[in-house]
PDB file of N, CA and C in Angstrom:
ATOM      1  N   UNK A   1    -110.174  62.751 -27.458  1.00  0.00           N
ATOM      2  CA  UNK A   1    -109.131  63.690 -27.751  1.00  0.00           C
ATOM      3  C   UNK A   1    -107.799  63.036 -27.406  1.00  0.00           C
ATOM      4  N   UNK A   2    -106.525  63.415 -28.170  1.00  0.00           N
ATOM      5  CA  UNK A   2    -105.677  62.453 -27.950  1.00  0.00           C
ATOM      6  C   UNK A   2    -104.303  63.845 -28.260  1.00  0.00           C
ATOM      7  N   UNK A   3    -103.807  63.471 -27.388  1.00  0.00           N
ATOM      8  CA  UNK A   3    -102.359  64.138 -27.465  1.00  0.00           C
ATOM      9  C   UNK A   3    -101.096  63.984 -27.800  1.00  0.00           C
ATOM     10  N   UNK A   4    -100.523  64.293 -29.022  1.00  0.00           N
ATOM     11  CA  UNK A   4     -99.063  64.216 -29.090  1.00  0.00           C
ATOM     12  C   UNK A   4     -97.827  65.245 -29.348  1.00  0.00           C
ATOM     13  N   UNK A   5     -97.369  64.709 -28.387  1.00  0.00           N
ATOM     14  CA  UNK A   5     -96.270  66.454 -28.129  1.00  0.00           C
ATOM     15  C   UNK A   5     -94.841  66.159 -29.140  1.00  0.00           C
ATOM     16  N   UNK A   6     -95.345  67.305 -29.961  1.00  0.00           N
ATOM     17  CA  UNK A   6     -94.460  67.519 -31.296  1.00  0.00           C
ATOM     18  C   UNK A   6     -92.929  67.861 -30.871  1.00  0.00           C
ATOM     19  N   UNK A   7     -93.027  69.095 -30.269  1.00  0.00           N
ATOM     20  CA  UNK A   7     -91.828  69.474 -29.795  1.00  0.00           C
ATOM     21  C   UNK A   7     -91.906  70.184 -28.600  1.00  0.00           C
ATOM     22  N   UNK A   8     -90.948  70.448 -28.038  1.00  0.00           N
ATOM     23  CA  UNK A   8     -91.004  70.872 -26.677  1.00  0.00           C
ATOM     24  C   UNK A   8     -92.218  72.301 -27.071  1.00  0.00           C
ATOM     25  N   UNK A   9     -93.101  72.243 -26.443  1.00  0.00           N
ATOM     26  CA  UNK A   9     -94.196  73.447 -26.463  1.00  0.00           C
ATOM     27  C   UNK A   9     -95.119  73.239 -27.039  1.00  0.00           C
ATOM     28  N   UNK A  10     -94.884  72.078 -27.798  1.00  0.00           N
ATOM     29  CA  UNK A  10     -96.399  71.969 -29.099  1.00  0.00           C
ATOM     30  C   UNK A  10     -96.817  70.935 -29.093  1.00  0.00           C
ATOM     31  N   UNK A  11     -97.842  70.775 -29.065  1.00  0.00           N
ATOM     32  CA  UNK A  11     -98.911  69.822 -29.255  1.00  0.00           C
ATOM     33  C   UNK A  11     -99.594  69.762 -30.323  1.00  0.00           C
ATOM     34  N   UNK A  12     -99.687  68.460 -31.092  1.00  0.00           N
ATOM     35  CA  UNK A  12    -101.074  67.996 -31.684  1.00  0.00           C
ATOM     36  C   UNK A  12    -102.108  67.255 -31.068  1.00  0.00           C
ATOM     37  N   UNK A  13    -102.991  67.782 -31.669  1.00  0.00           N
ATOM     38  CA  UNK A  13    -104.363  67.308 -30.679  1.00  0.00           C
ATOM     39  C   UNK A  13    -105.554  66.802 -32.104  1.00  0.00           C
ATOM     40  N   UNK A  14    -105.597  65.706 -31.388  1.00  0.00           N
ATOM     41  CA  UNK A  14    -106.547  65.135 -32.808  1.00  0.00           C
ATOM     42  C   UNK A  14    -107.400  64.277 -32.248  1.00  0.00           C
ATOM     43  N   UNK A  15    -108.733  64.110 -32.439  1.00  0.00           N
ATOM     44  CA  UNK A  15    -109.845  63.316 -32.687  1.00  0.00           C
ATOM     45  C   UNK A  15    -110.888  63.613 -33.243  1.00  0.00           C
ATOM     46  N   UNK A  16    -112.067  62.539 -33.297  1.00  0.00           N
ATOM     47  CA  UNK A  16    -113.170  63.346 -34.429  1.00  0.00           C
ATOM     48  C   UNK A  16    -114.435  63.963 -34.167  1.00  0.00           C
ATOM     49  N   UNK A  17    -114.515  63.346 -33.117  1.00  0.00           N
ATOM     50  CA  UNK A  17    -115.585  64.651 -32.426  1.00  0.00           C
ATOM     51  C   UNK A  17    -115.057  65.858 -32.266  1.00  0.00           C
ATOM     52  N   UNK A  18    -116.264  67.211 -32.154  1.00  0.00           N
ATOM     53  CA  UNK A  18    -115.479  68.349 -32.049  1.00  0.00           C
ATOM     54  C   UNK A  18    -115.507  68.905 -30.431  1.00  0.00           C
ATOM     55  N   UNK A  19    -114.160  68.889 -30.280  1.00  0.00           N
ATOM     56  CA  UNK A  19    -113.577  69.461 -28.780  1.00  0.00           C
ATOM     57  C   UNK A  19    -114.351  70.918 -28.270  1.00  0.00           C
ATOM     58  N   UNK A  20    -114.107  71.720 -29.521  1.00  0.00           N
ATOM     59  CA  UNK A  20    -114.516  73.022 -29.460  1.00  0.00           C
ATOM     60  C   UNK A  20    -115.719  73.567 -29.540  1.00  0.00           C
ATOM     61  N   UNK A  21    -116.957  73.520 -28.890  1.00  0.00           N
ATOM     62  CA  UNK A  21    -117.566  73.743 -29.155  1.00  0.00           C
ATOM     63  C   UNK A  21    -118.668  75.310 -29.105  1.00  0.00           C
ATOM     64  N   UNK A  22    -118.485  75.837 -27.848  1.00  0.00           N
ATOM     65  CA  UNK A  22    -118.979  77.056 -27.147  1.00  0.00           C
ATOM     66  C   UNK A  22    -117.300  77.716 -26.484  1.00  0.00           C
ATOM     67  N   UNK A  23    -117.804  78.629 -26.044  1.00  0.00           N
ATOM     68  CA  UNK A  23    -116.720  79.218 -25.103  1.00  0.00           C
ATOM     69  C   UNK A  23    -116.248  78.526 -24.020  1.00  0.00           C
ATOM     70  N   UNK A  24    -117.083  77.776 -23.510  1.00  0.00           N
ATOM     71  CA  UNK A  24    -116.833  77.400 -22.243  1.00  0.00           C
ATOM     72  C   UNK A  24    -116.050  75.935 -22.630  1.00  0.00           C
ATOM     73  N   UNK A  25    -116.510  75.242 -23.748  1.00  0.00           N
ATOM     74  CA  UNK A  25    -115.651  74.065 -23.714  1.00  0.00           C
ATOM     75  C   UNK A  25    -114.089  74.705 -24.475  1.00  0.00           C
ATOM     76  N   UNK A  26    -113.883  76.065 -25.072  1.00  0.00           N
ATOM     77  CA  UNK A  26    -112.562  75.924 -25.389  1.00  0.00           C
ATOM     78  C   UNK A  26    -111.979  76.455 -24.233  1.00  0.00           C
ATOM     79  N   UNK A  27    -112.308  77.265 -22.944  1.00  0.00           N
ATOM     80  CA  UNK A  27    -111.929  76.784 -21.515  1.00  0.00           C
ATOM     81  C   UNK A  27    -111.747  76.156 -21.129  1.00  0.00           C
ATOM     82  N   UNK A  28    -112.289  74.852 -21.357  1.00  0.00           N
ATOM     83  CA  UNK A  28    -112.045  73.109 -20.531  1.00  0.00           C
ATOM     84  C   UNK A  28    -110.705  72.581 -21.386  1.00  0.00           C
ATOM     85  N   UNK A  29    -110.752  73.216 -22.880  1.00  0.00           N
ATOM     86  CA  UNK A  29    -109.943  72.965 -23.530  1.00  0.00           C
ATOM     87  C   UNK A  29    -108.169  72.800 -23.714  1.00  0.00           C
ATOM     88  N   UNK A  30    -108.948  74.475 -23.070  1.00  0.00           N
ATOM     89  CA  UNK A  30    -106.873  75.269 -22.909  1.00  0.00           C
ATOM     90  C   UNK A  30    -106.689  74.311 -21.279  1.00  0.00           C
ATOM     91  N   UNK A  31    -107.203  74.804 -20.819  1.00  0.00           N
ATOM     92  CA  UNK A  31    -107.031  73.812 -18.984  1.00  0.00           C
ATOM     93  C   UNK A  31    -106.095  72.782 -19.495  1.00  0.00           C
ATOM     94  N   UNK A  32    -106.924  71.616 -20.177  1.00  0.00           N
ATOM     95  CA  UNK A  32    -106.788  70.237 -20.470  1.00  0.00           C
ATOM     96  C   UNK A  32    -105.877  70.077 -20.765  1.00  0.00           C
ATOM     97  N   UNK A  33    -105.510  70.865 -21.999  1.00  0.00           N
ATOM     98  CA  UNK A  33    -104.029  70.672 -22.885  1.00  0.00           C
ATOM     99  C   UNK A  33    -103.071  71.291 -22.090  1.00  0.00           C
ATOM    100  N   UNK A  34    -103.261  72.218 -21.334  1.00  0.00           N
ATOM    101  CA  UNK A  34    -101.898  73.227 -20.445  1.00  0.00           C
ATOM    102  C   UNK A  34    -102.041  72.287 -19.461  1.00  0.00           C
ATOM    103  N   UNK A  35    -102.632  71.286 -18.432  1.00  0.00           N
ATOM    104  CA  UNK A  35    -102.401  70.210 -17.409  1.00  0.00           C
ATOM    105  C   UNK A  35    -102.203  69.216 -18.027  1.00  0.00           C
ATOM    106  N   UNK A  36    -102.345  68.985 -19.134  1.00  0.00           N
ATOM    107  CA  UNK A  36    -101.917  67.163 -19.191  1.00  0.00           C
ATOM    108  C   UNK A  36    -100.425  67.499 -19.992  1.00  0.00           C
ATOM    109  N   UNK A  37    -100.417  68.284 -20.623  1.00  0.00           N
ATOM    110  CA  UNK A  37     -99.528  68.437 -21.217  1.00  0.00           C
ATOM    111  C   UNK A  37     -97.898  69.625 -20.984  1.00  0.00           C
ATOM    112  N   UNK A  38     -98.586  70.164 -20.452  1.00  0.00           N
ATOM    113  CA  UNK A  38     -98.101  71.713 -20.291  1.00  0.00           C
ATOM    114  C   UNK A  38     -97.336  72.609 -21.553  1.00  0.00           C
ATOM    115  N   UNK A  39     -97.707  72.261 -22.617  1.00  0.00           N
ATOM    116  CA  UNK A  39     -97.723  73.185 -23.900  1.00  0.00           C
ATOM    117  C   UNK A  39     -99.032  74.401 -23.721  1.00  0.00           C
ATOM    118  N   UNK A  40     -98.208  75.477 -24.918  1.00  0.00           N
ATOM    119  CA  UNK A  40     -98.881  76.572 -24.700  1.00  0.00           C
ATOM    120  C   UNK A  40     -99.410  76.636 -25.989  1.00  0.00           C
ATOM    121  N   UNK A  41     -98.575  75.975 -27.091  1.00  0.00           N
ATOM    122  CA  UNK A  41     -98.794  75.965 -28.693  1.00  0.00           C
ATOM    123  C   UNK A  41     -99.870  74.922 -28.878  1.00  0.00           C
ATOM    124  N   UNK A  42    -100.644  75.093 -30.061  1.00  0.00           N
ATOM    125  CA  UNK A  42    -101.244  73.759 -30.349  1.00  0.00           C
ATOM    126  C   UNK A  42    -101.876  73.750 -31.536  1.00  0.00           C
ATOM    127  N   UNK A  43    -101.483  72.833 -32.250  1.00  0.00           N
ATOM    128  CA  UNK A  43    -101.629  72.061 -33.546  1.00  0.00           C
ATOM    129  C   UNK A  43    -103.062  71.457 -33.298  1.00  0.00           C
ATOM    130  N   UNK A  44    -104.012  71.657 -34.169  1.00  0.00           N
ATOM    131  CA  UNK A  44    -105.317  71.032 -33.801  1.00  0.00           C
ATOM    132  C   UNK A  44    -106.054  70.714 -35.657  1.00  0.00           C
ATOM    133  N   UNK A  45    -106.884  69.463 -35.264  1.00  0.00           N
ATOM    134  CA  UNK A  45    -107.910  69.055 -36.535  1.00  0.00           C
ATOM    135  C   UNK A  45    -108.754  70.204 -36.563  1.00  0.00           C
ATOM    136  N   UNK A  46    -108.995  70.614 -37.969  1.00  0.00           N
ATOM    137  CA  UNK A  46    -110.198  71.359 -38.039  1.00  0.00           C
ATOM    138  C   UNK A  46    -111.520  70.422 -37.421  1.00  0.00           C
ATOM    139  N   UNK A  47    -111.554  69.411 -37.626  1.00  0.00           N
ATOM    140  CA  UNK A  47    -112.573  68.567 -37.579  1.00  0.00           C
ATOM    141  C   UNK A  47    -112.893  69.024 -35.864  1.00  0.00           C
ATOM    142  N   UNK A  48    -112.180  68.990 -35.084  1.00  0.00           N
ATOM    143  CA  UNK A  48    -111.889  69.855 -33.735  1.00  0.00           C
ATOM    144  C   UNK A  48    -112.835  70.561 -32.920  1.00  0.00           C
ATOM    145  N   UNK A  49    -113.429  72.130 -34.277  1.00  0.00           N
ATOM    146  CA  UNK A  49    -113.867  72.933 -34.173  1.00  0.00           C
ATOM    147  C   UNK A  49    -115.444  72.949 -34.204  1.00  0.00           C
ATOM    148  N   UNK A  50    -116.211  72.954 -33.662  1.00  0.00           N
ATOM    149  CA  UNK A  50    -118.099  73.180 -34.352  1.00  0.00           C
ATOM    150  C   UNK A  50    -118.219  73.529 -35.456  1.00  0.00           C
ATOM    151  N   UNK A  51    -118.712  73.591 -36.372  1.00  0.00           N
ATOM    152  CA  UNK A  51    -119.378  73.698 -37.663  1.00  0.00           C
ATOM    153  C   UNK A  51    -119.647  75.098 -37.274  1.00  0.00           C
ATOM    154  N   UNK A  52    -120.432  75.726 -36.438  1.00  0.00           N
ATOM    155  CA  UNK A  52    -120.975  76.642 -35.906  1.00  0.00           C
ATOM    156  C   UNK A  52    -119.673  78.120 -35.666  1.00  0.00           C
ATOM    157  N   UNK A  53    -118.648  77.376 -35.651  1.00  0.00           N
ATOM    158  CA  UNK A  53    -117.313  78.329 -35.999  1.00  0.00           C
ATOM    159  C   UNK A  53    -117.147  79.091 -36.902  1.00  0.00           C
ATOM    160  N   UNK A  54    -117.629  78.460 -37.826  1.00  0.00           N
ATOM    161  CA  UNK A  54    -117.309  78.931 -39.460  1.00  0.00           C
ATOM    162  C   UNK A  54    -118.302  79.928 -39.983  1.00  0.00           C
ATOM    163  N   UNK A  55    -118.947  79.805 -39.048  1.00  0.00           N
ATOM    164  CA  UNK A  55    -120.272  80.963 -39.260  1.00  0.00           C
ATOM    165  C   UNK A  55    -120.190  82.141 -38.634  1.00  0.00           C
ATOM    166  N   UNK A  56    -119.333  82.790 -39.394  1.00  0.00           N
ATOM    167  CA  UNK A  56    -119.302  84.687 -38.264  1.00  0.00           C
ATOM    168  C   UNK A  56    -120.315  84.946 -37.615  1.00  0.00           C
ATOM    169  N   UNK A  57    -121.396  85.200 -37.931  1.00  0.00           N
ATOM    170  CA  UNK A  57    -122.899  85.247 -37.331  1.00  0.00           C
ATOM    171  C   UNK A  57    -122.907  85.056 -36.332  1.00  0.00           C
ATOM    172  N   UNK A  58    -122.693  84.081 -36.068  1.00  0.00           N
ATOM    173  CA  UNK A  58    -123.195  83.346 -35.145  1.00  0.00           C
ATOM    174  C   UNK A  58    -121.872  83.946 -33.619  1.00  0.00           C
ATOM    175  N   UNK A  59    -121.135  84.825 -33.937  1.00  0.00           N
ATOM    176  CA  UNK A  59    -120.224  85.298 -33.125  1.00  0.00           C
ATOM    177  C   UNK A  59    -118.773  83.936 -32.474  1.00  0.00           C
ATOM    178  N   UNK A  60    -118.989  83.150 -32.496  1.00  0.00           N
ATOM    179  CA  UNK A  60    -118.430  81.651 -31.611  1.00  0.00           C
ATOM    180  C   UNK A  60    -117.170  81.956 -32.005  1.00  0.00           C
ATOM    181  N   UNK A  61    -116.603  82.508 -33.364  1.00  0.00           N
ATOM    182  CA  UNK A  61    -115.047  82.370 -33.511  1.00  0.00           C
ATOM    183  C   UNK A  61    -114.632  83.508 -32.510  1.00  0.00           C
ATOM    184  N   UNK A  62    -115.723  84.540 -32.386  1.00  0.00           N
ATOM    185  CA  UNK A  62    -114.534  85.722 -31.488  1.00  0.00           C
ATOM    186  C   UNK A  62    -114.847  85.286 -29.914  1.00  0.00           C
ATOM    187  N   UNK A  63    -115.520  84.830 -29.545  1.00  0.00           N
ATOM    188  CA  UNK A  63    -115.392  84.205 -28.073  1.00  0.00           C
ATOM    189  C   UNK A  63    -114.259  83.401 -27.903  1.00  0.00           C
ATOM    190  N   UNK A  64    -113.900  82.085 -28.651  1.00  0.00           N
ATOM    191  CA  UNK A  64    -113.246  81.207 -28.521  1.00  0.00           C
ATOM    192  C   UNK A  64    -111.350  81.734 -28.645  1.00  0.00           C
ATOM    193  N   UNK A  65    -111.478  82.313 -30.499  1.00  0.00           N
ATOM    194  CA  UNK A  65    -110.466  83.253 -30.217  1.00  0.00           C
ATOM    195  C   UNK A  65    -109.767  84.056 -29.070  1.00  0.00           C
ATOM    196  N   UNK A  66    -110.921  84.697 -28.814  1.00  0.00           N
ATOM    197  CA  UNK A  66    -110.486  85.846 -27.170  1.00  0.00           C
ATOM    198  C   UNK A  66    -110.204  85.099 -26.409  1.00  0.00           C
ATOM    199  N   UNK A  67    -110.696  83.515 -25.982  1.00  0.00           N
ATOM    200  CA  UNK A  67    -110.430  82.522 -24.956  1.00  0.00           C
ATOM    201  C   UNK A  67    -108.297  82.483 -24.995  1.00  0.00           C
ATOM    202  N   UNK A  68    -108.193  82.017 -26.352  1.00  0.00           N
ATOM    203  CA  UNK A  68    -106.705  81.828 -26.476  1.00  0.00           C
ATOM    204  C   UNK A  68    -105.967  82.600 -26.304  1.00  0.00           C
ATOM    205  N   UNK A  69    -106.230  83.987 -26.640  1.00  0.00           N
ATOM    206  CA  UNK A  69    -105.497  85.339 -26.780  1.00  0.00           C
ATOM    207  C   UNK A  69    -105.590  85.656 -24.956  1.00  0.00           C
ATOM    208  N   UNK A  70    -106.327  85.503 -24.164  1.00  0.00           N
ATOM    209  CA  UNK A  70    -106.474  85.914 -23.058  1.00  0.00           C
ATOM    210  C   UNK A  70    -105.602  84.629 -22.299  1.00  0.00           C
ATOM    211  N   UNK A  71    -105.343  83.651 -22.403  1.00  0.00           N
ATOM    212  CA  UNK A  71    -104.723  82.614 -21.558  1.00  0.00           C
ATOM    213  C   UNK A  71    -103.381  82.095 -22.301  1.00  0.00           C
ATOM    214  N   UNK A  72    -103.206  83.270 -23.446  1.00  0.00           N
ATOM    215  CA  UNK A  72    -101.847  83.182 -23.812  1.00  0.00           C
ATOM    216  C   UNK A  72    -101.490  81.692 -24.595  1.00  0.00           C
ATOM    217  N   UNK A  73    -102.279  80.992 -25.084  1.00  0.00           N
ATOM    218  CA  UNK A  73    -102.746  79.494 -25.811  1.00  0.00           C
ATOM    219  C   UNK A  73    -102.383  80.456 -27.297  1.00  0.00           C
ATOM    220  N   UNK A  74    -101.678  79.897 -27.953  1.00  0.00           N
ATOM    221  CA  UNK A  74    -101.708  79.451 -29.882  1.00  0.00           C
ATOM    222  C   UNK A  74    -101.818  78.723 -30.182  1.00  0.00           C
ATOM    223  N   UNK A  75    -102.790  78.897 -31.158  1.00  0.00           N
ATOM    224  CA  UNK A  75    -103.473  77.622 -31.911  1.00  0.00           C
ATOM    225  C   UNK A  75    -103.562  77.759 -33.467  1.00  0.00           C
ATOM    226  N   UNK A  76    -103.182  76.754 -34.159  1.00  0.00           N
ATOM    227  CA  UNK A  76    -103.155  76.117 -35.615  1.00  0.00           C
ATOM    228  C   UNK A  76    -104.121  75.607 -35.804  1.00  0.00           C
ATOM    229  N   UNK A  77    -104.617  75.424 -36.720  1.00  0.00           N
ATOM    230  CA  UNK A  77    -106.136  74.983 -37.278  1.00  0.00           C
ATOM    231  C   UNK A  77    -105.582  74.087 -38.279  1.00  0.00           C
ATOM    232  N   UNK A  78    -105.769  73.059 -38.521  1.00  0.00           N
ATOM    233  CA  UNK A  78    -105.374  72.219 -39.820  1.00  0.00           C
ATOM    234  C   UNK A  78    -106.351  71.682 -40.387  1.00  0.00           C
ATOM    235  N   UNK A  79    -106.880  72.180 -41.943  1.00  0.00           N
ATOM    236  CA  UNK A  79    -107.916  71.201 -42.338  1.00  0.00           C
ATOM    237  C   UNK A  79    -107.974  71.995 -43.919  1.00  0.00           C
ATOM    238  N   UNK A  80    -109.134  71.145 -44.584  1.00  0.00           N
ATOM    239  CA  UNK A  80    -109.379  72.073 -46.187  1.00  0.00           C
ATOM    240  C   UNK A  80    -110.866  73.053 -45.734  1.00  0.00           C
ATOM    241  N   UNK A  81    -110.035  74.407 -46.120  1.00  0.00           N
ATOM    242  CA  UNK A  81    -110.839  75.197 -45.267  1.00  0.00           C
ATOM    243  C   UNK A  81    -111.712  76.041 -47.131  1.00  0.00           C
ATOM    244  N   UNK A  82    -111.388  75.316 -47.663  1.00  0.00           N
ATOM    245  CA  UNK A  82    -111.949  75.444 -49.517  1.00  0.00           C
ATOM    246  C   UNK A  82    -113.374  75.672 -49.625  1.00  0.00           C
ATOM    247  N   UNK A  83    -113.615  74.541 -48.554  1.00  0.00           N
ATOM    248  CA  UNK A  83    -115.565  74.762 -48.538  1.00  0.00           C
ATOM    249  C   UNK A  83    -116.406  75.855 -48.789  1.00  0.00           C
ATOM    250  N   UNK A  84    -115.489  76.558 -47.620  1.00  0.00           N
ATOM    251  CA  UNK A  84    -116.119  77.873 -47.401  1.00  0.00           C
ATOM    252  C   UNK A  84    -116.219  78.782 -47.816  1.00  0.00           C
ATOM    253  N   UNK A  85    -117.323  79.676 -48.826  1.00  0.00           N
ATOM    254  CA  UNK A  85    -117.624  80.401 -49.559  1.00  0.00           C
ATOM    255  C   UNK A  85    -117.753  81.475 -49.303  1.00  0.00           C
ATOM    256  N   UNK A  86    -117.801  81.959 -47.936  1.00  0.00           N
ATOM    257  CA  UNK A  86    -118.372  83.522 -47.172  1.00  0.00           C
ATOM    258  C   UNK A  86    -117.110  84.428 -47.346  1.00  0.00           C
ATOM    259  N   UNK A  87    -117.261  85.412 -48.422  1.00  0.00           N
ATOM    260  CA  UNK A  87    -116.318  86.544 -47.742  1.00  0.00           C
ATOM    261  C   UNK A  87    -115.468  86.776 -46.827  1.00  0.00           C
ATOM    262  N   UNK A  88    -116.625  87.175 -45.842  1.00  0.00           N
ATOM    263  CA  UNK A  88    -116.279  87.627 -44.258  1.00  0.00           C
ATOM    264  C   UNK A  88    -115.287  86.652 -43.615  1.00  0.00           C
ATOM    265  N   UNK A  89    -115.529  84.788 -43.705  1.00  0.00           N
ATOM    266  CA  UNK A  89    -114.970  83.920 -43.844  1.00  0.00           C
ATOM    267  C   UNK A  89    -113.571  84.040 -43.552  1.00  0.00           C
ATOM    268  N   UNK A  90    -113.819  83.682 -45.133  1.00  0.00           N
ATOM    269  CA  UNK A  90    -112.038  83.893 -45.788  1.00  0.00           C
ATOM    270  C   UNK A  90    -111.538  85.426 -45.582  1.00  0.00           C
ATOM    271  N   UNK A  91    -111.807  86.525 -45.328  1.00  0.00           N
ATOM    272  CA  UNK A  91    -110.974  87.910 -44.370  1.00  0.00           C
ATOM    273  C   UNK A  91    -110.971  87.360 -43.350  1.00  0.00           C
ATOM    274  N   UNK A  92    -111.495  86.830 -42.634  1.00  0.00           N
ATOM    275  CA  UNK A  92    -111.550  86.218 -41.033  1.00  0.00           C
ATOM    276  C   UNK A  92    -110.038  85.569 -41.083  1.00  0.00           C
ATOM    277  N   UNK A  93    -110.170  84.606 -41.968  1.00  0.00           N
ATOM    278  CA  UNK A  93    -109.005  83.527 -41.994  1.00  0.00           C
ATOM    279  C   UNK A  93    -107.842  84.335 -42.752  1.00  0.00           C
ATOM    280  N   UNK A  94    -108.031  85.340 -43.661  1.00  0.00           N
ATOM    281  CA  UNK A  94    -106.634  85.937 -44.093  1.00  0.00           C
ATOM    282  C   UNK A  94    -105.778  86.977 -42.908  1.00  0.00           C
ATOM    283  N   UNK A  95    -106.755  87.382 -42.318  1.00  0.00           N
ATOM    284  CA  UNK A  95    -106.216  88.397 -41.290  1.00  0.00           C
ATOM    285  C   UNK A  95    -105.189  87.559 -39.596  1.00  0.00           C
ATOM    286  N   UNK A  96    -106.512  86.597 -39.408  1.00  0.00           N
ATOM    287  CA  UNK A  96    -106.002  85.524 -38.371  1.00  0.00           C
ATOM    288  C   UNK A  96    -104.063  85.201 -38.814  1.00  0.00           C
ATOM    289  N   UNK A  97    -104.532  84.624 -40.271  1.00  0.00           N
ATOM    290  CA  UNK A  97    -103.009  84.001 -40.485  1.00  0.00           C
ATOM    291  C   UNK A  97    -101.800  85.192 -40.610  1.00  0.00           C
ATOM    292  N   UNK A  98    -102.405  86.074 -40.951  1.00  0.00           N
ATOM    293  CA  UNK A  98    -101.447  87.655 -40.488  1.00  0.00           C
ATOM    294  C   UNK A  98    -100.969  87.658 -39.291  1.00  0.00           C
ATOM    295  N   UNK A  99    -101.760  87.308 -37.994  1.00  0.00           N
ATOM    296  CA  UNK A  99    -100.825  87.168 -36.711  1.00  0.00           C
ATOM    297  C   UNK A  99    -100.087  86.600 -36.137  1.00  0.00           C
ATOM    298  N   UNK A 100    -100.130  86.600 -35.319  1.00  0.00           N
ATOM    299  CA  UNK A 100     -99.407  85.768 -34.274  1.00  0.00           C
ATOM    300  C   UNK A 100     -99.745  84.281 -33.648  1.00  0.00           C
ATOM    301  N   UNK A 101    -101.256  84.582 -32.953  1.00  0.00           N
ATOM    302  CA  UNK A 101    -101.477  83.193 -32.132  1.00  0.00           C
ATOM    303  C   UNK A 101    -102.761  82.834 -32.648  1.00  0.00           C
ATOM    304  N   UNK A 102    -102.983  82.645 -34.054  1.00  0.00           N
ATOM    305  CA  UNK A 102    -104.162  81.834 -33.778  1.00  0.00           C
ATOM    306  C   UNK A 102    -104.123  81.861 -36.008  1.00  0.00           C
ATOM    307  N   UNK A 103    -103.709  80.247 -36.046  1.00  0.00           N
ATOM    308  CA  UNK A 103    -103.469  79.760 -38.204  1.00  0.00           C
ATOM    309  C   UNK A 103    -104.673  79.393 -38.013  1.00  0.00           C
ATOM    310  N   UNK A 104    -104.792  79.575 -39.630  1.00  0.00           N
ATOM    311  CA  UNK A 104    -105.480  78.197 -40.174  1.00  0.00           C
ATOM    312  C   UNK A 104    -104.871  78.122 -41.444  1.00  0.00           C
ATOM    313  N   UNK A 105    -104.277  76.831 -41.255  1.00  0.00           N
ATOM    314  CA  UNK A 105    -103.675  76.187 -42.396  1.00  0.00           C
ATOM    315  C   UNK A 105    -103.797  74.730 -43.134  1.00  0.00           C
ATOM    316  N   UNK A 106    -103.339  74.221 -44.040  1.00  0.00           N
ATOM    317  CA  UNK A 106    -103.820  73.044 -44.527  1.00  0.00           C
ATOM    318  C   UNK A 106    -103.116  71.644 -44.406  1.00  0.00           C
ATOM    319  N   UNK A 107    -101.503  72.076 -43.155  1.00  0.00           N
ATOM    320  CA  UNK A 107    -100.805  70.843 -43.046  1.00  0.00           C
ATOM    321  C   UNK A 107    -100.143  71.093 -41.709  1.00  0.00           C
ATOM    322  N   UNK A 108    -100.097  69.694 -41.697  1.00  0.00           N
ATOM    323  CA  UNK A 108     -99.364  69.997 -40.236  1.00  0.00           C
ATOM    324  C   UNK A 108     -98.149  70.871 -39.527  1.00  0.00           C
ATOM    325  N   UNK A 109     -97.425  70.253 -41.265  1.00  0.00           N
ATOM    326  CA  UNK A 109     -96.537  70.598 -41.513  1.00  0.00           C
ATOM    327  C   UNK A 109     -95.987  72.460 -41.066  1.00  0.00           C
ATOM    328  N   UNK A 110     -96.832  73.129 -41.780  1.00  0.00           N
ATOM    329  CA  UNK A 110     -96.906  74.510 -41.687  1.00  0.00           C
ATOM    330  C   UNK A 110     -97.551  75.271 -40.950  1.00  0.00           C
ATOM    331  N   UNK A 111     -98.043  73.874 -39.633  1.00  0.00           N
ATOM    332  CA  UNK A 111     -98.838  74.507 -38.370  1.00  0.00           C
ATOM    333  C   UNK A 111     -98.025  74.784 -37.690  1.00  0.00           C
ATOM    334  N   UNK A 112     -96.737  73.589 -37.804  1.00  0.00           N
ATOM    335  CA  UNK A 112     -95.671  73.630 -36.865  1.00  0.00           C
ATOM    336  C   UNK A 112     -94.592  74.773 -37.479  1.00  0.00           C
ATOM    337  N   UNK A 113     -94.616  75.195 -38.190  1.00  0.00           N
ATOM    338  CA  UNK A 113     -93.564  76.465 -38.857  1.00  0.00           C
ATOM    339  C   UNK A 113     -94.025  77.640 -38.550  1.00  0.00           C
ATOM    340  N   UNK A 114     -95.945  77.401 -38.513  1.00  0.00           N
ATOM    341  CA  UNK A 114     -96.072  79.260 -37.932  1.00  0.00           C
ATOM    342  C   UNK A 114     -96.119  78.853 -36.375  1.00  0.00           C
ATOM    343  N   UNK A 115     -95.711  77.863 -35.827  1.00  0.00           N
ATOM    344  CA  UNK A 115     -96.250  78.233 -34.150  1.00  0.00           C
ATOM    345  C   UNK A 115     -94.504  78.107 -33.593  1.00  0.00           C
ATOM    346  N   UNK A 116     -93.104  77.800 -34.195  1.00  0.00           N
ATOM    347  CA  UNK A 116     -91.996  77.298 -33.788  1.00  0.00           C
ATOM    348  C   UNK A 116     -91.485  79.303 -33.945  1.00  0.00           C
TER     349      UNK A 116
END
């Protein structure tokens, strides 16, 4: 995992293993990035996330979600999120980008415009 601080508060965070995996590692997560860094925002690879995310079912986006929302962490998702065919899915991801702290978008660019 590798860190680069965009602007005062924000971070990108990129490598290719996925960081995120259960609840408990996006705990080790927010820690990591709020001590090494002390940003609260964060720009992140989809690649980032478990596979296992993308699967409502499987519950993992609303644990991880609630992780950020509870420790006050925003997070951007950057990746081609096209793959994904599920309904539930894509409402998941239209409603998310309706708020406040937690995109998914397809550039960096516009990770850093919804988190500034």
């Amino acid at each position: 995992m590798e860190f680069e601080i965009i602007e005062n508060g924000i971070v990108y965070v990129s490598g290719g293993e996925p960081f995120i995996t259960d609840a408990q590692s996006a705990l080790d997560f927010i820690a990591t990035v709020r001590y090494e860094t002390k940003c609260e925002r964060i720009i992140a690879d989809k690649s980032g996330l478990a596979e296992g995310f993308f699967r409502l079912g499987t519950g993992l986006a609303g644990e991880i979600l609630q992780k950020f929302v509870n420790y006050r962490m925003r997070l951007a998702v950057v990746g081609d999120f096209s793959k994904y065919t599920s309904k539930p899915l894509k409402d998941f991801i239209f409603e998310s980008n309706k708020g406040r702290d937690f995109f998914f978008v397809g550039t960096r660019d516009e990770a850093l415009s919804r988190l500034i």
